[in-house]
Protein backbone atom coordinates (compact mmCIF):
# COMPACT_ATOMS: atom_id res chain seq x y z
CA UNK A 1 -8.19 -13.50 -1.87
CA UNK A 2 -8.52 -12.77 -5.28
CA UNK A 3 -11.03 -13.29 -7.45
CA UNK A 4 -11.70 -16.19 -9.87
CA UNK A 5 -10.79 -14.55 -12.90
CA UNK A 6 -7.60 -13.00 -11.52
CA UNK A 7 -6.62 -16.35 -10.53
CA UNK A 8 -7.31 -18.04 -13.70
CA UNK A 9 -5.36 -15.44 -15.28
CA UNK A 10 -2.31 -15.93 -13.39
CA UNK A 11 -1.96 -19.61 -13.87
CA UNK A 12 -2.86 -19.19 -17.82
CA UNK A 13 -0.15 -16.07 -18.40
CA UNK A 14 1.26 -14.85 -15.12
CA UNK A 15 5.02 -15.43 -14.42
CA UNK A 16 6.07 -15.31 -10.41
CA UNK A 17 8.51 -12.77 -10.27
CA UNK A 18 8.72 -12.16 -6.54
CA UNK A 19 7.09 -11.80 -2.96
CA UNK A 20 7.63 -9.72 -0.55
CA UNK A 21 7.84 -9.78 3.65
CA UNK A 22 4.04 -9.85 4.09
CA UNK A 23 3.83 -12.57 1.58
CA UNK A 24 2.16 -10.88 -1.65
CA UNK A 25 2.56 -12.26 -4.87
CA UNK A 26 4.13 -10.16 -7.82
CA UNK A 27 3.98 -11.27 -10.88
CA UNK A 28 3.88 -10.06 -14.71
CA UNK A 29 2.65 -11.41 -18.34
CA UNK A 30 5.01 -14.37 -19.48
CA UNK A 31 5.15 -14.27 -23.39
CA UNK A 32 5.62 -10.58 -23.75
CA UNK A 33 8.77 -9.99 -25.46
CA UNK A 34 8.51 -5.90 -24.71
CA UNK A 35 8.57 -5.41 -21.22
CA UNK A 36 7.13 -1.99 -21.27
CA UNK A 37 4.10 -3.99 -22.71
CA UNK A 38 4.17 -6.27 -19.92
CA UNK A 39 1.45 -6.63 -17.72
CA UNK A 40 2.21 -6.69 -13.80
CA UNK A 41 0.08 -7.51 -10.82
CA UNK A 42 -0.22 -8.49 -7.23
CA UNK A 43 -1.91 -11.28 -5.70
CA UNK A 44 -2.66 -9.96 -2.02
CA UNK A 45 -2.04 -12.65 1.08
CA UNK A 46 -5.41 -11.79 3.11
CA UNK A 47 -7.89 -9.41 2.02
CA UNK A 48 -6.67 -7.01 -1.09
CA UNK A 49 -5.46 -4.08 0.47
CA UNK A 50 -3.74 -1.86 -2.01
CA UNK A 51 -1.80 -0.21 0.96
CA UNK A 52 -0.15 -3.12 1.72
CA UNK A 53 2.49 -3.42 -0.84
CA UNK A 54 5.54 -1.99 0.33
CA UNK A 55 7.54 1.23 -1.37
CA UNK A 56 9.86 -0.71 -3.35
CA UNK A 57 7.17 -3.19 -4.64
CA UNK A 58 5.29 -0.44 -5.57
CA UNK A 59 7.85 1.23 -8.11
CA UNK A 60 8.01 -2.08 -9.60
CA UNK A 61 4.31 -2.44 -9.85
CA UNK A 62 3.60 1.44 -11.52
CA UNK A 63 6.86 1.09 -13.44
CA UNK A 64 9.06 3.51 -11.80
CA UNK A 65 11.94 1.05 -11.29
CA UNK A 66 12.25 -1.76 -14.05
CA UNK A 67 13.61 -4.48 -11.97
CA UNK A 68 11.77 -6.49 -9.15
CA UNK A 69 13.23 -5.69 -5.83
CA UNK A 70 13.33 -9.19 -6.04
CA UNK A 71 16.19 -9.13 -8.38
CA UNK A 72 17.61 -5.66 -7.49
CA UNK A 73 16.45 -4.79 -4.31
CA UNK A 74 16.49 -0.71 -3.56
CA UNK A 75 18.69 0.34 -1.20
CA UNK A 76 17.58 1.08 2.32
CA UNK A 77 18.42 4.39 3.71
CA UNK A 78 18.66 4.70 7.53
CA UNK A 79 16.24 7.01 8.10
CA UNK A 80 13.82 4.56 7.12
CA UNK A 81 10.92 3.02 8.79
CA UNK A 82 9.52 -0.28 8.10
CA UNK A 83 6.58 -0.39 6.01
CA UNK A 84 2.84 -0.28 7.77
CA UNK A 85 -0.47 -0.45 5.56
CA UNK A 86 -3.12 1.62 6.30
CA UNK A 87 -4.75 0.83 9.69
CA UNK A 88 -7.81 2.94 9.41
CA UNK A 89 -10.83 0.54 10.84
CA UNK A 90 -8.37 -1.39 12.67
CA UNK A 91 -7.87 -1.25 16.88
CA UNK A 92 -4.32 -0.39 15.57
CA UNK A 93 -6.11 3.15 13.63
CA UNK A 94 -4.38 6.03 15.39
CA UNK A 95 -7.40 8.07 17.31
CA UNK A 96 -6.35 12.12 18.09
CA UNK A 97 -7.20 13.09 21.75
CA UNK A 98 -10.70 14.00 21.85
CA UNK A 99 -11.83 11.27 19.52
CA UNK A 100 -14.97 9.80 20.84
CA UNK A 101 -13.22 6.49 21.03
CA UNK A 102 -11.00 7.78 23.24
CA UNK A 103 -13.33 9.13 25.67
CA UNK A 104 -14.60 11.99 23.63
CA UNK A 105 -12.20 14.40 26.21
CA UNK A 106 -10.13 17.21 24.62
CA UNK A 107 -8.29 19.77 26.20
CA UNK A 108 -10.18 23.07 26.76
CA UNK A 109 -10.23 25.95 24.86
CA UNK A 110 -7.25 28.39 24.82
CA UNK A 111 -8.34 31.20 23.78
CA UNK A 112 -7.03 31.77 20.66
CA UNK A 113 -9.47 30.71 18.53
CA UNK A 114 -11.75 33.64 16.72
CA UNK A 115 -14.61 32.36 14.49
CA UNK A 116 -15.12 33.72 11.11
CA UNK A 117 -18.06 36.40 10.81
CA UNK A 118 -18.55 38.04 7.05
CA UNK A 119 -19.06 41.44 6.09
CA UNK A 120 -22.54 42.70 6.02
């Protein structure tokens, strides 16, 4: 959800120029002739998670691409994956083997491991 002000600012001066699969909101500054003077923005479905706006959303956002994807969507290449954000504090958060949550069991020692002693 976004916050008061950010809301009031997008129905005084924001534009919609897009949305994308997760159902964020893009917009940017209506009234702004120059577009490199242009103010853009997202308006997060859910909690504001900067991680999830996808790649292509993202150029538009930071200015790296000048059209919305919305308009002139980036072409996919196949070695792509779909977009995930960040999953860190989730159930979802990938946990390495040994990770407490996982039982707190790693895989013994091989051997190769020699600890650092300094000079003295």
């Amino acid at each position: 959800m976004a916050t008061i002000g950010t809301r009031l600012y997008t129905w005084l001066k924001g534009e919609p120029v897009g949305e994308d699969k997760f159902g964020n909101r893009y917009f940017h500054e209506k009234g702004v002739s120059v577009d490199r003077l242009r103010r853009r923005w997202v308006l997060y479905k859910g909690s504001p998670e900067a991680s999830k706006v996808p790649p292509d959303w993202h150029a538009w956002l930071h200015r790296t691409i000048s059209e919305p994807p919305s308009r002139e969507p980036l072409p996919e290449k196949p070695w792509e994956k779909d977009h995930l954000p960040n999953l860190t504090g989730t159930k979802a958060a990938y946990l390495p083997q040994g990770h407490i949550l996982r039982g707190g069991e790693r895989a013994p020692a091989t051997g190769d491991y020699e600890a650092w002693q300094p000079d003295s």
